[in-house]
Protein backbone atom coordinates (compact mmCIF):
# COMPACT_ATOMS: atom_id res chain seq x y z
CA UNK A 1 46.73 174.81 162.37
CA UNK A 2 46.05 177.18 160.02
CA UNK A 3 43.75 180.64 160.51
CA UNK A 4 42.67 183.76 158.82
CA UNK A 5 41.41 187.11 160.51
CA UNK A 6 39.51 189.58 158.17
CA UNK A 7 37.02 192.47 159.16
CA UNK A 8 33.26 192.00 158.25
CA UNK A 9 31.33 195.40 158.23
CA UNK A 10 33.46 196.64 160.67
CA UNK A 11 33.61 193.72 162.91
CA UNK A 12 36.46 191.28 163.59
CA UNK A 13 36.21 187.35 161.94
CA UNK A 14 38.35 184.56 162.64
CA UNK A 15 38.83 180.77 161.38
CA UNK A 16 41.09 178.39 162.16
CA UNK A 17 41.40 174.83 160.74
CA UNK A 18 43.83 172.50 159.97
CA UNK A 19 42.55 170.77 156.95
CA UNK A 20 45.03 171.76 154.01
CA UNK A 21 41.81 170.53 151.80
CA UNK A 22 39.99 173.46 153.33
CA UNK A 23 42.53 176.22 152.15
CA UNK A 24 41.81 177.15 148.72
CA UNK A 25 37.98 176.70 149.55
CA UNK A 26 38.40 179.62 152.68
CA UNK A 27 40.92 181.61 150.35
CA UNK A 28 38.03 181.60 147.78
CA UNK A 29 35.18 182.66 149.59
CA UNK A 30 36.42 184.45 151.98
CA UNK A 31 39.62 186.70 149.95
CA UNK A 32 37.50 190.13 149.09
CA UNK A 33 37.36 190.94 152.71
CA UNK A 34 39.78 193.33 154.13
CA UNK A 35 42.44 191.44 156.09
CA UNK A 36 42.20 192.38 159.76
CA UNK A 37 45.93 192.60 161.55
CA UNK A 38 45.09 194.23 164.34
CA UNK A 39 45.39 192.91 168.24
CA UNK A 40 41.04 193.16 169.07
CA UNK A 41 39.36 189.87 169.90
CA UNK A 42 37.10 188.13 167.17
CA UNK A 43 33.25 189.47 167.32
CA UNK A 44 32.53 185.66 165.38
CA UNK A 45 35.79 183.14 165.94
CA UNK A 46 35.36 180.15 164.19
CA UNK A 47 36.99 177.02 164.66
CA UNK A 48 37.05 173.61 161.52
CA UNK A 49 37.28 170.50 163.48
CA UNK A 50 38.37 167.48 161.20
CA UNK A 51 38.06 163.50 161.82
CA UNK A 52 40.82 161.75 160.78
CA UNK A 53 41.69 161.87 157.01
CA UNK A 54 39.73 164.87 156.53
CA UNK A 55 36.78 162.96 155.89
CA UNK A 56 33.82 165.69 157.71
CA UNK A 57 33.88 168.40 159.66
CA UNK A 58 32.31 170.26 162.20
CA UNK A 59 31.89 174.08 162.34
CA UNK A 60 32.04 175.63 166.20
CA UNK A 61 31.35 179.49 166.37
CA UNK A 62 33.11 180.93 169.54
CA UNK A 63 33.67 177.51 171.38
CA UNK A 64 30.06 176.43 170.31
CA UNK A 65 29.42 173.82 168.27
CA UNK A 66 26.42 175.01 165.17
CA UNK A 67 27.43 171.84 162.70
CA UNK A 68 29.04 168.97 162.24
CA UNK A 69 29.14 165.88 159.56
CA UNK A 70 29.87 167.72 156.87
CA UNK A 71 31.73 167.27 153.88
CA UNK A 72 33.96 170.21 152.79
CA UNK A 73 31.72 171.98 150.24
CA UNK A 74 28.76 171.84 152.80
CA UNK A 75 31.31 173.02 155.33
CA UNK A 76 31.99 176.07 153.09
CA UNK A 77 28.25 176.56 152.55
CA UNK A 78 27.48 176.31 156.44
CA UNK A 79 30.26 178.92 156.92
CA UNK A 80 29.30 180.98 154.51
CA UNK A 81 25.50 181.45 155.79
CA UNK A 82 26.26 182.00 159.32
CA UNK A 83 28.58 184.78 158.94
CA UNK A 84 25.89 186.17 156.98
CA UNK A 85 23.66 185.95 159.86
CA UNK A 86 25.73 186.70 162.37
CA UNK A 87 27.00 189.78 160.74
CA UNK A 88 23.22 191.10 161.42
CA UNK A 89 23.24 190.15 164.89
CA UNK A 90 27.00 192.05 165.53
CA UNK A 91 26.04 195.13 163.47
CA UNK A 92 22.26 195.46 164.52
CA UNK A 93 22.12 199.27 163.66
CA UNK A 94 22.27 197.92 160.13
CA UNK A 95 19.81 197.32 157.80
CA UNK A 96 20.61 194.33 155.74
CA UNK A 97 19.12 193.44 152.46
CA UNK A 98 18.91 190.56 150.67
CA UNK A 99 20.60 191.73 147.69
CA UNK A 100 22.83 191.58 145.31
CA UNK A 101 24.88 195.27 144.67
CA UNK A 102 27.09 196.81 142.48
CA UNK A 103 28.74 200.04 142.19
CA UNK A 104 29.67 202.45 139.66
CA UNK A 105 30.22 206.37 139.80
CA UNK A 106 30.62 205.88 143.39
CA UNK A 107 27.10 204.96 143.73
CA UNK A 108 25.31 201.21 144.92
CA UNK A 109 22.78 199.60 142.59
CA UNK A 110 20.92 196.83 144.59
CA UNK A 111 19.72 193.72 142.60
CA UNK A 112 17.36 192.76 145.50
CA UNK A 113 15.15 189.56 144.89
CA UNK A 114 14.75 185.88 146.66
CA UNK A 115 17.06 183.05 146.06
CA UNK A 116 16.59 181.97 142.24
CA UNK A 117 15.96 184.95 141.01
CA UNK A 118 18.79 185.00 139.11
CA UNK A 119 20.39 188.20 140.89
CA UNK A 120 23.97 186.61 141.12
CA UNK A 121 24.28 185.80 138.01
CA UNK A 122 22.94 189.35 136.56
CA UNK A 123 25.77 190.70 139.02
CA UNK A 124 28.74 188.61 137.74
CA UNK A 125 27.73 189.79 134.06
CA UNK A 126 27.03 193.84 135.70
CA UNK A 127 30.51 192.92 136.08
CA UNK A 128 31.44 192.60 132.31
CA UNK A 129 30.24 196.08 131.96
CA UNK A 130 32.11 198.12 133.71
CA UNK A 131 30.09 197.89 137.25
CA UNK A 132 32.62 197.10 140.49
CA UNK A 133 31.46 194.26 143.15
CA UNK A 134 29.79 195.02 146.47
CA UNK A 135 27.86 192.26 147.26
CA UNK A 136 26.18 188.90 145.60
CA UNK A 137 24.25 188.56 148.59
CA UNK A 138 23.86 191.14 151.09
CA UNK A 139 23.68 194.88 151.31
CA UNK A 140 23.67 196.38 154.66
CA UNK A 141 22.49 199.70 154.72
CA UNK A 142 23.51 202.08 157.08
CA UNK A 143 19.73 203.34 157.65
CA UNK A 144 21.14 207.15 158.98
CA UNK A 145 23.08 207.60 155.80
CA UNK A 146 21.51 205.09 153.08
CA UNK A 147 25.27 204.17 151.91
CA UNK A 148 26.01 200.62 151.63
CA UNK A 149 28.91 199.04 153.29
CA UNK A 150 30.39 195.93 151.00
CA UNK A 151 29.76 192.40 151.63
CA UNK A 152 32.49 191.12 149.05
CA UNK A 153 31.65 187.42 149.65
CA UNK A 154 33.48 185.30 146.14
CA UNK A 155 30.16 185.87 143.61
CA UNK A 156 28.43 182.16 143.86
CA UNK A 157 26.70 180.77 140.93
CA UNK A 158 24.45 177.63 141.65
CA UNK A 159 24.82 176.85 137.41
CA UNK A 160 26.99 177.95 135.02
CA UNK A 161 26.12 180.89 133.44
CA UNK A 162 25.80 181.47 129.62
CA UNK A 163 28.94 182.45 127.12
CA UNK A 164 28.81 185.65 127.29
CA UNK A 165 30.18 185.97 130.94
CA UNK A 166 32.09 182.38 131.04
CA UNK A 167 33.22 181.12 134.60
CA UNK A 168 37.03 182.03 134.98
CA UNK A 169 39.93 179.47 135.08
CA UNK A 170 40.33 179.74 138.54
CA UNK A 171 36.99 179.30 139.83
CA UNK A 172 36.20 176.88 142.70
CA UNK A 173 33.30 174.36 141.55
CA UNK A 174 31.74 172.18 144.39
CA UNK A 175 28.57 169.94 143.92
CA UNK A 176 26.58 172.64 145.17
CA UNK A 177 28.03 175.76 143.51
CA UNK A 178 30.52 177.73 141.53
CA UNK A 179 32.93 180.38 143.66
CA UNK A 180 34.52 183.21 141.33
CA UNK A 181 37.49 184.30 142.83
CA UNK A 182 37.59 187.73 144.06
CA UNK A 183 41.36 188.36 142.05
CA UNK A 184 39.34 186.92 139.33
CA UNK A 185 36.81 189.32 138.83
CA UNK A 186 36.95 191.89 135.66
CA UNK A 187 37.31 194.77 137.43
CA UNK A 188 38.28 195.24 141.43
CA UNK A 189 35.97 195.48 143.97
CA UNK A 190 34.72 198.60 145.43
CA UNK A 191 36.13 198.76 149.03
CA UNK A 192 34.52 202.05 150.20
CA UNK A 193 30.43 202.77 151.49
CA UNK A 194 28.36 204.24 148.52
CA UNK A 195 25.15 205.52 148.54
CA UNK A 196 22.36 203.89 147.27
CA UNK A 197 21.42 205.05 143.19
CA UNK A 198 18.86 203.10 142.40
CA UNK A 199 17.02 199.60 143.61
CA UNK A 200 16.09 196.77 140.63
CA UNK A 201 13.95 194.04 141.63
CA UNK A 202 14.69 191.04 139.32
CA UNK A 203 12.53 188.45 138.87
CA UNK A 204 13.40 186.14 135.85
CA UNK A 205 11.27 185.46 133.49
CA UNK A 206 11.95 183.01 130.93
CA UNK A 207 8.88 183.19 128.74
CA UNK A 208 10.59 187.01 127.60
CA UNK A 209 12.54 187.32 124.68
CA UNK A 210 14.26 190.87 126.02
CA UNK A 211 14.12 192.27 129.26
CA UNK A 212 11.29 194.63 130.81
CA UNK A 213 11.35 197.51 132.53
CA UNK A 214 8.55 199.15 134.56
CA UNK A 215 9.30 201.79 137.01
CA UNK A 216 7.49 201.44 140.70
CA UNK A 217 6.06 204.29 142.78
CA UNK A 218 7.30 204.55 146.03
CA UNK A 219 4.92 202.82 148.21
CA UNK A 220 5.05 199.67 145.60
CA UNK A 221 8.95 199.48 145.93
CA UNK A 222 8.22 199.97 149.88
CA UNK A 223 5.72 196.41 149.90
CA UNK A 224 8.71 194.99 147.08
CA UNK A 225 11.74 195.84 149.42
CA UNK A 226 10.28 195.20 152.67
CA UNK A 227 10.40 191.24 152.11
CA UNK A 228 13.73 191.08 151.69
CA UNK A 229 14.86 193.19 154.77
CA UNK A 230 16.21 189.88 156.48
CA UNK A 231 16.30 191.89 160.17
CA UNK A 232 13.56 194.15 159.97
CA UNK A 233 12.33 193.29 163.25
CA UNK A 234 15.36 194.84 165.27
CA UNK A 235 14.45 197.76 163.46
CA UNK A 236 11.99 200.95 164.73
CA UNK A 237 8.38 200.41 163.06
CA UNK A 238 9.93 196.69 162.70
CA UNK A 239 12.12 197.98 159.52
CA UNK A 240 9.20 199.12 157.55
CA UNK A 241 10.02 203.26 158.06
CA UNK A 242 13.89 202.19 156.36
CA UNK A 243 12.15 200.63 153.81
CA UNK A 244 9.82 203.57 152.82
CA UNK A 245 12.96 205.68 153.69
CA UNK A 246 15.32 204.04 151.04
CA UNK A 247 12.09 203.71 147.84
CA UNK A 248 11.50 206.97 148.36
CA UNK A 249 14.74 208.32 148.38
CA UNK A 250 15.90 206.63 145.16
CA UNK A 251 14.41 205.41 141.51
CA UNK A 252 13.00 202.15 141.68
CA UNK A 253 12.23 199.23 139.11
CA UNK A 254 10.95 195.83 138.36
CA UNK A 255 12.88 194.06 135.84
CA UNK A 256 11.46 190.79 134.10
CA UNK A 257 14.64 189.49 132.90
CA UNK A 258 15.20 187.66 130.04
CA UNK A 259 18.42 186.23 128.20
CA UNK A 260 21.54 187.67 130.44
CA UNK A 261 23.13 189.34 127.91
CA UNK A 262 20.52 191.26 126.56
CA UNK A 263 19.79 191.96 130.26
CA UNK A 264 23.15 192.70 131.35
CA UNK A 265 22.99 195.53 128.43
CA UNK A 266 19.94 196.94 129.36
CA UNK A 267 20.14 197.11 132.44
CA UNK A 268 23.95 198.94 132.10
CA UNK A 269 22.16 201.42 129.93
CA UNK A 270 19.60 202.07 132.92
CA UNK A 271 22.05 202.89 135.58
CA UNK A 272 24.15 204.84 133.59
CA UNK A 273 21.68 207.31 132.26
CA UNK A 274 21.22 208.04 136.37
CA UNK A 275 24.38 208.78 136.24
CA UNK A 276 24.91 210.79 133.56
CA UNK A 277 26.95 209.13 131.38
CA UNK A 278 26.48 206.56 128.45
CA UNK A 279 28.07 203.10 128.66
């Protein structure tokens, strides 16, 4: 059997499996986390069940079975989303956003927007500009502080993205998506909390030649941001006093998106004029 431990927001992970099919896919997603060495139990110990030949799986989360029949990229995808959720449920004093982030000048930039919005791939080219990974995903907010901790999942494109950011060599391509490689990335990842210096809400629009701008009052970021608090309701005022807590205490846009280049540009420009330097 094979296993990994690594530390997720502060809290212990595990997997074992014995697949060797499954190793590169684990290494993949799984390889920006810090590794964990130390002696204290899993919070989340997972456990890959094979049939024989490696033909599906099953996924048990300590000693409890959540799926089973799958094939190894749903496997990876089922794995994926429940230590997402189940980081929320071990780290409850955390705010978590759904959000992409990225860091630069030792501050976090959230991306935050629903699924197909087109936030991952806007991070992966942030990337190509001199912004550092903290997330594709998830951005849990330490609600006393507003710094983000990172969530360095491998950044997962559902298409491939245009030639100005081309998928690297080494990238892991299922059916259902495209895993970039942490080692792979253009610059490291950031490893350390940041603050929060600014939230983007991205919504792409493909009728748009170039990108647009429009900066939201407080209260409108509040109603934007709120949505996509994915455990408000363990939260006092059910998450909505964070909310207001982090639009107020930070600049806050909508960006209509528009070819990712021209975006990624833009949008560079943007967050380095907050902090005080040119790109």
């Amino acid at each position: 059997m094979k296993s990994t431990r690594f530390s997720v927001v502060e809290r212990v992970v595990s997997v074992v499996w014995g697949a060797d099919c499954l190793s590169p896919m684990i290494s993949t997603a799984f390889g920006g986390f810090d590794p964990d060495r130390s002696n204290q139990p899993a919070a989340l110990a997972y456990r890959i069940v094979s049939t024989p030949e490696d033909v599906s799986f099953s996924l048990l989360r300590n000693g409890s079975a959540i799926d089973g029949g799958l094939d190894a990229s749903q496997l990876l995808f089922a794995l994926q989303q429940d230590i997402v959720v189940s980081a929320q449920r071990v780290r409850p004093d955390l705010v978590f956003v759904h959000a992409a982030v990225v860091q630069r000048e030792g501050r976090a930039f959230l991306l935050a927007a629903p699924s197909g919005s087109g936030k991952s791939t806007l991070c992966w080219a942030l990337l190509h500009h001199g912004f550092r990974l903290m997330s594709d995903e998830l951005a849990p907010v330490d609600p006393e502080t507003l710094r983000i901790k990172p969530f360095p999942l491998a950044v997962t494109l559902k298409a491939q993205p245009p030639q100005c950011c081309p998928l690297p060599a080494s990238t892991l391509e299922t059916y259902r998506s495209h895993y970039i490689p942490i080692d792979a990335l253009p610059s490291a990842p950031a490893t350390e909390s940041a603050p929060i210096g600014a939230i983007l809400f991205v919504d792409y629009a493909s009728s748009h030649a170039v990108p647009v701008f429009r900066k939201l009052s407080a209260a409108e970021a509040a109603s934007r941001l709120y949505p996509n608090i994915l455990n408000a309701l363990v939260h006092q005022s059910m998450g909505l006093d964070d909310a207001i807590r982090m639009t107020c205490s930070v600049p806050c846009w909508y960006l209509a998106s528009a070819a990712l280049d021209e975006t990624a540009k833009e949008v560079t420009g943007l967050l380095c004029a907050l902090c005080g330097r040119s790109e």
